[in-house]
PDB file of N, CA and C in Angstrom:
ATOM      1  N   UNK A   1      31.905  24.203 -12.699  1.00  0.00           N
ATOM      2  CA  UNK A   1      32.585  25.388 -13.160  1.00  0.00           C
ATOM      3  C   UNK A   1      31.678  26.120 -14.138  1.00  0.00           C
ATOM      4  N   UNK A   2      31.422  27.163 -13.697  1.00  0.00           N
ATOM      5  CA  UNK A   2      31.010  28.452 -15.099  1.00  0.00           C
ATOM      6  C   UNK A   2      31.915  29.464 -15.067  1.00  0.00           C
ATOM      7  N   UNK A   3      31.986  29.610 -16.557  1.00  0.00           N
ATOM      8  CA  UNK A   3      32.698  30.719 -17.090  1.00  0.00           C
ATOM      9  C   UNK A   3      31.941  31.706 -17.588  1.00  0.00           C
ATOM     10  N   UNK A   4      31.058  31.582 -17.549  1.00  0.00           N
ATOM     11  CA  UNK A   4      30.046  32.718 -18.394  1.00  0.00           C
ATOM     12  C   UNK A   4      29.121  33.782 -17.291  1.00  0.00           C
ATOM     13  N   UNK A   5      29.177  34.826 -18.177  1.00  0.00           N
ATOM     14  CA  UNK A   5      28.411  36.189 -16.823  1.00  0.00           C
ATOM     15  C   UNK A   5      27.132  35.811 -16.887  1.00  0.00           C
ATOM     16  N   UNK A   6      26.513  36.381 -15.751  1.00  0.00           N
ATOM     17  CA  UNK A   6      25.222  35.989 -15.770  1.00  0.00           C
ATOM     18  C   UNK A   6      24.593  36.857 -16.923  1.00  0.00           C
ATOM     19  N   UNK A   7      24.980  38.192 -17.920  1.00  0.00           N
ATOM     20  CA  UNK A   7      24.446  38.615 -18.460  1.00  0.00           C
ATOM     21  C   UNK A   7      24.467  37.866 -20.063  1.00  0.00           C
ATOM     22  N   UNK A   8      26.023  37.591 -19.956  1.00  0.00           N
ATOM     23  CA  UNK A   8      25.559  36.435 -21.458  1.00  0.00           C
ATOM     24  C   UNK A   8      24.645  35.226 -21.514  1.00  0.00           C
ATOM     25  N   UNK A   9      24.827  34.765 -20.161  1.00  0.00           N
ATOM     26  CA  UNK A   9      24.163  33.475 -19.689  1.00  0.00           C
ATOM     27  C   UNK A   9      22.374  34.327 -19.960  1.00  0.00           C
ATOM     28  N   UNK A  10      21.765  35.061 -19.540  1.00  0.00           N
ATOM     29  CA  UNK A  10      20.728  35.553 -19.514  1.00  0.00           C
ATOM     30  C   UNK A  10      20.183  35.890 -20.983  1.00  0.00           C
ATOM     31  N   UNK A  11      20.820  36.326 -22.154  1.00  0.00           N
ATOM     32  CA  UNK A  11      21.137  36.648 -23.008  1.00  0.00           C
ATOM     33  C   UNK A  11      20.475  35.461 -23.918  1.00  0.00           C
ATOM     34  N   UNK A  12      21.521  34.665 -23.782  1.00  0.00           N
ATOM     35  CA  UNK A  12      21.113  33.148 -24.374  1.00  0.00           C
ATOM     36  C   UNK A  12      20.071  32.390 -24.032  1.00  0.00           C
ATOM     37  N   UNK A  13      19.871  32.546 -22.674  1.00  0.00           N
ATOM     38  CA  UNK A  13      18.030  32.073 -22.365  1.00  0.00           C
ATOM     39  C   UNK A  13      17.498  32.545 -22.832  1.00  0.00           C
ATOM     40  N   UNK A  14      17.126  33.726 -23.209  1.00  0.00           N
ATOM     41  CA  UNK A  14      16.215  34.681 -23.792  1.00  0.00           C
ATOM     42  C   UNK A  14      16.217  34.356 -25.141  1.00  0.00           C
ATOM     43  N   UNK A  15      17.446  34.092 -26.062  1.00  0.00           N
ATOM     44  CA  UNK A  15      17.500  33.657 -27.639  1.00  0.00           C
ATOM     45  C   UNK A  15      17.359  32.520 -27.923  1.00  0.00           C
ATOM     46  N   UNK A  16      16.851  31.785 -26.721  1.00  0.00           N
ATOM     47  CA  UNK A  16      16.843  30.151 -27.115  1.00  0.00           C
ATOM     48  C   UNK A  16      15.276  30.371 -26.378  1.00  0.00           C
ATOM     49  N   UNK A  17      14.598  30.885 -25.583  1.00  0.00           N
ATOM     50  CA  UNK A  17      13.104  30.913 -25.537  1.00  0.00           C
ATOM     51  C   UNK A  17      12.661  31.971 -26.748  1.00  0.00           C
ATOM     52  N   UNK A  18      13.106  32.622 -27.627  1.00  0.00           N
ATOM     53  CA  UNK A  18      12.382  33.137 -28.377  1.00  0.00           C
ATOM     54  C   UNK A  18      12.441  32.140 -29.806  1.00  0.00           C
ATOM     55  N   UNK A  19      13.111  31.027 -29.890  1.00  0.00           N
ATOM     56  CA  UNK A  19      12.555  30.154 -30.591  1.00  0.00           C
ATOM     57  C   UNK A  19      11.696  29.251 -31.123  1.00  0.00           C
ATOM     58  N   UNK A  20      11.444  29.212 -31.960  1.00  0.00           N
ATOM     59  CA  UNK A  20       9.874  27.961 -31.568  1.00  0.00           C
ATOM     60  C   UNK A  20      10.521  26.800 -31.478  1.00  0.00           C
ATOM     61  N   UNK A  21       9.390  25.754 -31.168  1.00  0.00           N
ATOM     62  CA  UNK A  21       9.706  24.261 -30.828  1.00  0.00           C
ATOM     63  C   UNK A  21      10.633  23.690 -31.934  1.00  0.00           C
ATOM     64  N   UNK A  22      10.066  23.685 -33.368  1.00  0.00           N
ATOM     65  CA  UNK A  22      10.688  23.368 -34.323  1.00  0.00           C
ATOM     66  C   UNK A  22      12.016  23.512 -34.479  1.00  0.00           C
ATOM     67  N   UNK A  23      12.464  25.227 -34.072  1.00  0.00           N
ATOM     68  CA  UNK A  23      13.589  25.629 -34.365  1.00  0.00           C
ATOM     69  C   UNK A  23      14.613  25.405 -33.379  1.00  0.00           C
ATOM     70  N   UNK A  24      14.099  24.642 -32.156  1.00  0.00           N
ATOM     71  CA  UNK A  24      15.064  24.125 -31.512  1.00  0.00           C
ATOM     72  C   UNK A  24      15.019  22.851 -31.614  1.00  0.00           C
ATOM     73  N   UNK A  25      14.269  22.270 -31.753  1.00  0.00           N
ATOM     74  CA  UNK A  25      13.953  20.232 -32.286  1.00  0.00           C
ATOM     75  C   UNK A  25      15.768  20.599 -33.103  1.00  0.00           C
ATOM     76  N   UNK A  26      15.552  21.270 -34.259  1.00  0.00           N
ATOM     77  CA  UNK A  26      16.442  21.377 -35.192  1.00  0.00           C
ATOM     78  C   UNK A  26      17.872  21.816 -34.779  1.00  0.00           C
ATOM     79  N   UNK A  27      17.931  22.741 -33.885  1.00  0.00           N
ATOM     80  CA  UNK A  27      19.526  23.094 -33.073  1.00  0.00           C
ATOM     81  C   UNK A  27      19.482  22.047 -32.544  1.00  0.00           C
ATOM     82  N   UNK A  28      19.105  20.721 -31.584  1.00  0.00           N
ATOM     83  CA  UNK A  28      19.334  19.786 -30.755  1.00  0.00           C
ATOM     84  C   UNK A  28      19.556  18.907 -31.831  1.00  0.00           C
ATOM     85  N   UNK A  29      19.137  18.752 -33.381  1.00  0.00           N
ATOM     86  CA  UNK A  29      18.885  17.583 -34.207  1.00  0.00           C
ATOM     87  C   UNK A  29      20.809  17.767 -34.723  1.00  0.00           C
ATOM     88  N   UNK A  30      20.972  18.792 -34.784  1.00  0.00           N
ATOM     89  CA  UNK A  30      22.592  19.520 -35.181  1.00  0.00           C
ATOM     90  C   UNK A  30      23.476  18.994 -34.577  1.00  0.00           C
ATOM     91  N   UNK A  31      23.186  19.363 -33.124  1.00  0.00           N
ATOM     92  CA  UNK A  31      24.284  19.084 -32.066  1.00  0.00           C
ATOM     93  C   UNK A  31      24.100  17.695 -31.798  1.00  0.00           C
ATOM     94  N   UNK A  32      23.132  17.256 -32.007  1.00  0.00           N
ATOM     95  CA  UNK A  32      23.427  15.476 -31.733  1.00  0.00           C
ATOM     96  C   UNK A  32      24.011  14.744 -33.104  1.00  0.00           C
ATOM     97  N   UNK A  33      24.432  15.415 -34.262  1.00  0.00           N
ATOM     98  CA  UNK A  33      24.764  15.056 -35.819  1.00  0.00           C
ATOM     99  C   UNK A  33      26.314  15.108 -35.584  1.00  0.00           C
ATOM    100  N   UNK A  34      26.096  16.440 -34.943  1.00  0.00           N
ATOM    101  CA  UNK A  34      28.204  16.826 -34.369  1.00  0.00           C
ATOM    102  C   UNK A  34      28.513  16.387 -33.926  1.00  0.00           C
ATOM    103  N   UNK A  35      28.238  15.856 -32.503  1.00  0.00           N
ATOM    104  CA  UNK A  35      28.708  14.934 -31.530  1.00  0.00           C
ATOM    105  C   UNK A  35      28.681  13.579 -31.951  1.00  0.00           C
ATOM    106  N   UNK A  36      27.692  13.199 -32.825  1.00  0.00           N
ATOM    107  CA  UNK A  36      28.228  11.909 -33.535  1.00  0.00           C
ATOM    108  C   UNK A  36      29.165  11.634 -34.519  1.00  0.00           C
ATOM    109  N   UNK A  37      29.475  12.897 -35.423  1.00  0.00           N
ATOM    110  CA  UNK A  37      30.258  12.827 -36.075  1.00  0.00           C
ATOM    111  C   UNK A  37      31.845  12.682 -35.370  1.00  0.00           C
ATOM    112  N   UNK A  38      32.208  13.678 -34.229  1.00  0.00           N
ATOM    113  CA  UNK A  38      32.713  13.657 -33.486  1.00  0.00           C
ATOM    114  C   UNK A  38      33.550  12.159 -32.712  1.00  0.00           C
ATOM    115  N   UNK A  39      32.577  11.814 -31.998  1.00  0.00           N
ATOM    116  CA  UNK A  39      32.602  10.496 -31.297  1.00  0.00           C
ATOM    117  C   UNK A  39      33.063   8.956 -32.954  1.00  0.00           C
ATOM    118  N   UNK A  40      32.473   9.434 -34.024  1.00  0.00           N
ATOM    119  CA  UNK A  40      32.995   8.560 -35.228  1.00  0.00           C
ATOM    120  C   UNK A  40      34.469   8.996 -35.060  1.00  0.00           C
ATOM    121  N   UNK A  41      34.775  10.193 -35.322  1.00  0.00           N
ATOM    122  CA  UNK A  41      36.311  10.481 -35.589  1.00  0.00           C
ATOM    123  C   UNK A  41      37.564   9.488 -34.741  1.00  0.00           C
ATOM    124  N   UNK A  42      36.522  10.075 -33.710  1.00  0.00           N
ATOM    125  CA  UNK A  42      37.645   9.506 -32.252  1.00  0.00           C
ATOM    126  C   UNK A  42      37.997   8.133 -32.653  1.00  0.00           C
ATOM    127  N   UNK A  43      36.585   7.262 -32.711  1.00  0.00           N
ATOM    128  CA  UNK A  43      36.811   5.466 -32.870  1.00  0.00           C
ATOM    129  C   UNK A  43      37.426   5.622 -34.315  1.00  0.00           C
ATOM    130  N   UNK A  44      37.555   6.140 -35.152  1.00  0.00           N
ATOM    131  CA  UNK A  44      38.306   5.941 -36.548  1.00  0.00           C
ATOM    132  C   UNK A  44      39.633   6.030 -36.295  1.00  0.00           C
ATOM    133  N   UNK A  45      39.984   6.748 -35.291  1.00  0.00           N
ATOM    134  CA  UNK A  45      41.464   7.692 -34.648  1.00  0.00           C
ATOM    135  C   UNK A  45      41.687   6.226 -33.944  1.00  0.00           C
ATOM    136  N   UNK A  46      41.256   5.742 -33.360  1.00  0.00           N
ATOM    137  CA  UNK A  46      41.061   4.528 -32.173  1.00  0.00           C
ATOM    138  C   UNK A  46      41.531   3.669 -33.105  1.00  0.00           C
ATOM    139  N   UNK A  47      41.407   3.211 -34.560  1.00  0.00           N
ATOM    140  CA  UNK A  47      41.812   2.436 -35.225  1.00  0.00           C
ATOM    141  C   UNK A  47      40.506   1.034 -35.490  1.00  0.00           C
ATOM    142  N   UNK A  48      39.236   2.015 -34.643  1.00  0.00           N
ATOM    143  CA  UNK A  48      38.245   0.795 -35.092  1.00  0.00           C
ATOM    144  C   UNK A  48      37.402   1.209 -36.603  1.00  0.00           C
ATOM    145  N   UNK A  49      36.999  -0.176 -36.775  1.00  0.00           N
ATOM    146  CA  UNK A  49      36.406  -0.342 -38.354  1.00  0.00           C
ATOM    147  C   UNK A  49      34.532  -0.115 -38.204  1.00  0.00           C
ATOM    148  N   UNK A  50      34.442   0.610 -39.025  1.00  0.00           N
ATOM    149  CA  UNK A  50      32.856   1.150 -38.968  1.00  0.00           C
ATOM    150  C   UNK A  50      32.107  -0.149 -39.008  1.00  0.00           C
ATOM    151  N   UNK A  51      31.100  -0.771 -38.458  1.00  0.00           N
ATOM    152  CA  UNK A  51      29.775  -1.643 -38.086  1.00  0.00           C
ATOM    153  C   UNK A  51      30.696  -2.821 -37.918  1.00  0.00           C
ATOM    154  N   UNK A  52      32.258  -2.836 -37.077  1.00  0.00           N
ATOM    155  CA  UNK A  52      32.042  -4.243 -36.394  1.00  0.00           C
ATOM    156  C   UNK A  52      32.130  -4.254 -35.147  1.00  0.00           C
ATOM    157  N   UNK A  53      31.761  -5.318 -34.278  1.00  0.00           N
ATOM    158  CA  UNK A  53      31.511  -5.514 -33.478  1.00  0.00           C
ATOM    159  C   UNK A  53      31.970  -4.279 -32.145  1.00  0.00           C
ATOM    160  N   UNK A  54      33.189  -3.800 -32.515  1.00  0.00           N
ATOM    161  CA  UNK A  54      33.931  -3.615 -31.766  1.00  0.00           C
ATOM    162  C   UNK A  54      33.791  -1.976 -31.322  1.00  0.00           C
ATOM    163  N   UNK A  55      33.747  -1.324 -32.780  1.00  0.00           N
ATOM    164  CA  UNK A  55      32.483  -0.309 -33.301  1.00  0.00           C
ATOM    165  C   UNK A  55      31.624   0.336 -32.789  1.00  0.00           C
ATOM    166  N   UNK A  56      30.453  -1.098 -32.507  1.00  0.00           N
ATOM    167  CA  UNK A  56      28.998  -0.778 -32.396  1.00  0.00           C
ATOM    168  C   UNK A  56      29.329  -0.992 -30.551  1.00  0.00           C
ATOM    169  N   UNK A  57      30.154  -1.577 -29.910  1.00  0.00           N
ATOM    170  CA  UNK A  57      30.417  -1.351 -28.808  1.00  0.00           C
ATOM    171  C   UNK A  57      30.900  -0.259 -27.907  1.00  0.00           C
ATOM    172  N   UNK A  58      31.672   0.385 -28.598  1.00  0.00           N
ATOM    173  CA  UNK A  58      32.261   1.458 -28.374  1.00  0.00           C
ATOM    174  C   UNK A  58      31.344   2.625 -28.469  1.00  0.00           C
ATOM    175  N   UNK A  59      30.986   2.620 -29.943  1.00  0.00           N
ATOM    176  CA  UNK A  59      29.071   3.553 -29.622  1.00  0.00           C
ATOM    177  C   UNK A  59      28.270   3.487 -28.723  1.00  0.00           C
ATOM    178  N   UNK A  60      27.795   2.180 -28.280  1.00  0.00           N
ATOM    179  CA  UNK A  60      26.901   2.103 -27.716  1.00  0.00           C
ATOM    180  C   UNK A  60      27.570   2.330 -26.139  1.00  0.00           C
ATOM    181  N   UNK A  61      28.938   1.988 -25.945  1.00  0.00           N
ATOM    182  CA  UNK A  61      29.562   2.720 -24.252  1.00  0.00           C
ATOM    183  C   UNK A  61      29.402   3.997 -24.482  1.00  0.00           C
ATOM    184  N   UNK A  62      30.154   4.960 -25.501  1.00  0.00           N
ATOM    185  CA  UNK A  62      30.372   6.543 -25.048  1.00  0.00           C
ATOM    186  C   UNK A  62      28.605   7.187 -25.607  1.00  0.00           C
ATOM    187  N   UNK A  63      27.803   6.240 -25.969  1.00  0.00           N
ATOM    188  CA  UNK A  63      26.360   7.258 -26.321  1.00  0.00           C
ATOM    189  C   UNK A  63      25.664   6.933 -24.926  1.00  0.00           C
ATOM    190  N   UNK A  64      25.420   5.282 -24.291  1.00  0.00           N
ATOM    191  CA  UNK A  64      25.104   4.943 -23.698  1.00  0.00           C
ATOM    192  C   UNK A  64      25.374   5.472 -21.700  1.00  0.00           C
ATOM    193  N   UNK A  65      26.904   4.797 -21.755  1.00  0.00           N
ATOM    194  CA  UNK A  65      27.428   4.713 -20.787  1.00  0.00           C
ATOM    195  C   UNK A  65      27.181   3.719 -19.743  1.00  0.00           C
ATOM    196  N   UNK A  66      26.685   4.541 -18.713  1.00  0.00           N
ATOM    197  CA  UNK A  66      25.900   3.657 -17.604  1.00  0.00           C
ATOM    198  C   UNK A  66      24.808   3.125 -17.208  1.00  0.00           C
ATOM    199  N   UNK A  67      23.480   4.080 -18.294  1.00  0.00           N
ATOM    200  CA  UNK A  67      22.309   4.121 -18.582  1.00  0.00           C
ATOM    201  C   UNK A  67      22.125   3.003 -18.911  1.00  0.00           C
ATOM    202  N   UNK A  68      22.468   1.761 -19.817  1.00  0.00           N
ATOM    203  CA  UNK A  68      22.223   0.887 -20.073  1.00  0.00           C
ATOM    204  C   UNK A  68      22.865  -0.841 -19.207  1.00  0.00           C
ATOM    205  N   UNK A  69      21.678  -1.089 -18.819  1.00  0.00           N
ATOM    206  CA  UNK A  69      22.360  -2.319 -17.796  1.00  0.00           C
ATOM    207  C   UNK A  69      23.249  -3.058 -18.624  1.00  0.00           C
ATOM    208  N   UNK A  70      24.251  -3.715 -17.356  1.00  0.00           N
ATOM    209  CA  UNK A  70      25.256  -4.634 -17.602  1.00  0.00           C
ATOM    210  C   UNK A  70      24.653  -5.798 -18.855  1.00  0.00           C
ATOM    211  N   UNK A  71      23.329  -6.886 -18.151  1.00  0.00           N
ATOM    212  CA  UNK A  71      22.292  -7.533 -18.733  1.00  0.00           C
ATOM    213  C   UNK A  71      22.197  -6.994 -20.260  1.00  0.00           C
ATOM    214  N   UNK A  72      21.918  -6.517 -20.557  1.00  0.00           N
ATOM    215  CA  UNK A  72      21.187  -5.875 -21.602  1.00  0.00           C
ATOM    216  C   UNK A  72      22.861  -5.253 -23.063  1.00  0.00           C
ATOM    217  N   UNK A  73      23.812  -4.741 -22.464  1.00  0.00           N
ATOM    218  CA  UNK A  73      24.871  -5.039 -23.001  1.00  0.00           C
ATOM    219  C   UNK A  73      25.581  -5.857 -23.276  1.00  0.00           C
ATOM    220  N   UNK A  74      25.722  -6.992 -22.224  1.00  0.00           N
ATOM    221  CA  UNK A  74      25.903  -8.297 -23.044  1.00  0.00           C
ATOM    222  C   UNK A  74      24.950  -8.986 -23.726  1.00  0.00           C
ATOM    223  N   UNK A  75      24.104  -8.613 -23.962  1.00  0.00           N
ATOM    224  CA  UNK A  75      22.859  -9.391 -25.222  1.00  0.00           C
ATOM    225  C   UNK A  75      23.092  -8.727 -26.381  1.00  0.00           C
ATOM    226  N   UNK A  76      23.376  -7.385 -26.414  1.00  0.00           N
ATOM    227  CA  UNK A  76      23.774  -6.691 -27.870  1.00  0.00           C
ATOM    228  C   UNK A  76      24.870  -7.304 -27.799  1.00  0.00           C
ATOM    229  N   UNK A  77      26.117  -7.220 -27.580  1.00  0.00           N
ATOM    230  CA  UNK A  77      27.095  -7.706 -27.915  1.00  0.00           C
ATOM    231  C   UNK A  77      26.909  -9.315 -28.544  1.00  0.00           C
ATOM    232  N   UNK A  78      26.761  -9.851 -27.705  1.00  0.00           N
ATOM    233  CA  UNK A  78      26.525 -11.383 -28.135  1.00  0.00           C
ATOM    234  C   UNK A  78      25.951 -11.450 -29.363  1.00  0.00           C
ATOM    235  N   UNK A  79      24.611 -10.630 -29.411  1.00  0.00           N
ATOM    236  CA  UNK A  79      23.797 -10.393 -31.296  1.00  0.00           C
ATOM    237  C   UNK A  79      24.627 -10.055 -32.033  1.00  0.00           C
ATOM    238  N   UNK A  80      25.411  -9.011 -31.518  1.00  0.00           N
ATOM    239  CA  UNK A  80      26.160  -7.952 -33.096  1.00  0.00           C
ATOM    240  C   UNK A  80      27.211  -9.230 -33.355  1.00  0.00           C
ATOM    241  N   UNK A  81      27.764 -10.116 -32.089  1.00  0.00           N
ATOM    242  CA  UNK A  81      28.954 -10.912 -32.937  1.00  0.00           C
ATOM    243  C   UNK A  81      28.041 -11.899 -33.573  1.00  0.00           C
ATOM    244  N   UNK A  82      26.907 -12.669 -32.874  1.00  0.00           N
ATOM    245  CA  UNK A  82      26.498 -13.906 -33.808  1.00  0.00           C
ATOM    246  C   UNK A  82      26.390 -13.088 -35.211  1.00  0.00           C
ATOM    247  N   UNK A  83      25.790 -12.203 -35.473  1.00  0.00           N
ATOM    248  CA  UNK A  83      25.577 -11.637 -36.823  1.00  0.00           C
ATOM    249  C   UNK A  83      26.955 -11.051 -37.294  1.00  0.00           C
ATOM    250  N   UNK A  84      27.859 -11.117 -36.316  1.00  0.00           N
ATOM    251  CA  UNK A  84      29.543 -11.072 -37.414  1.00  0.00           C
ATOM    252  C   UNK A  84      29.953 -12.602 -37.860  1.00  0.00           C
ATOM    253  N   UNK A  85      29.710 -13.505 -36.800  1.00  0.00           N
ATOM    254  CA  UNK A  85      29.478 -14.391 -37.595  1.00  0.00           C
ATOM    255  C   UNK A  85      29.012 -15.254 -38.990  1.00  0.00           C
ATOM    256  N   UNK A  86      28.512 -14.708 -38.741  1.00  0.00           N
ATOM    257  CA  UNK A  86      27.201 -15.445 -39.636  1.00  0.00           C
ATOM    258  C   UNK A  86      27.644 -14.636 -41.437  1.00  0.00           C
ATOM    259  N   UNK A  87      27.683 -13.874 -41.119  1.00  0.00           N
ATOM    260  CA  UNK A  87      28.455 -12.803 -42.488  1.00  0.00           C
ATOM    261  C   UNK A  87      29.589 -13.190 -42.937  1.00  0.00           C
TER     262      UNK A  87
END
């Protein structure tokens, strides 16, 4: 789905190539600050507790998703609890 004309759409290419590298490093450094802040709210709303296990799982599904093998998610998990353990 787009909602946008091709002339705003055109518009905004043009104001996002007349930026330099820096100054978009820095709009992308923003929008990935929001969306994390964001995605915190939700799991706070969710009723989970910041750095436990349960947490750092939930981060690592909605940042991750599918990108990260099955393998490789159960090894973080297994770490983040031995180290809830262990605390």
């Amino acid at each position: 789905m787009n909602d946008t004309s091709p002339r705003a759409e055109a518009l905004v290419l043009r104001l996002l190539r007349e930026k330099t590298p820096e100054e978009r490093f820095l709009m992308m450094c923003g929008m990935w600050a929001a969306s994390r802040a964001f995605m915190e709210a939700g799991l706070r709303a969710e009723g989970l507790v910041p750095d436990s296990v349960a947490w750092k799982v939930a981060t690592l599904d909605r940042t991750y998703g599918s990108e990260i093998s099955p393998k490789r998610r159960a090894q973080l998990i297994a770490r983040w609890t031995a180290l809830a353990n262990q605390g």
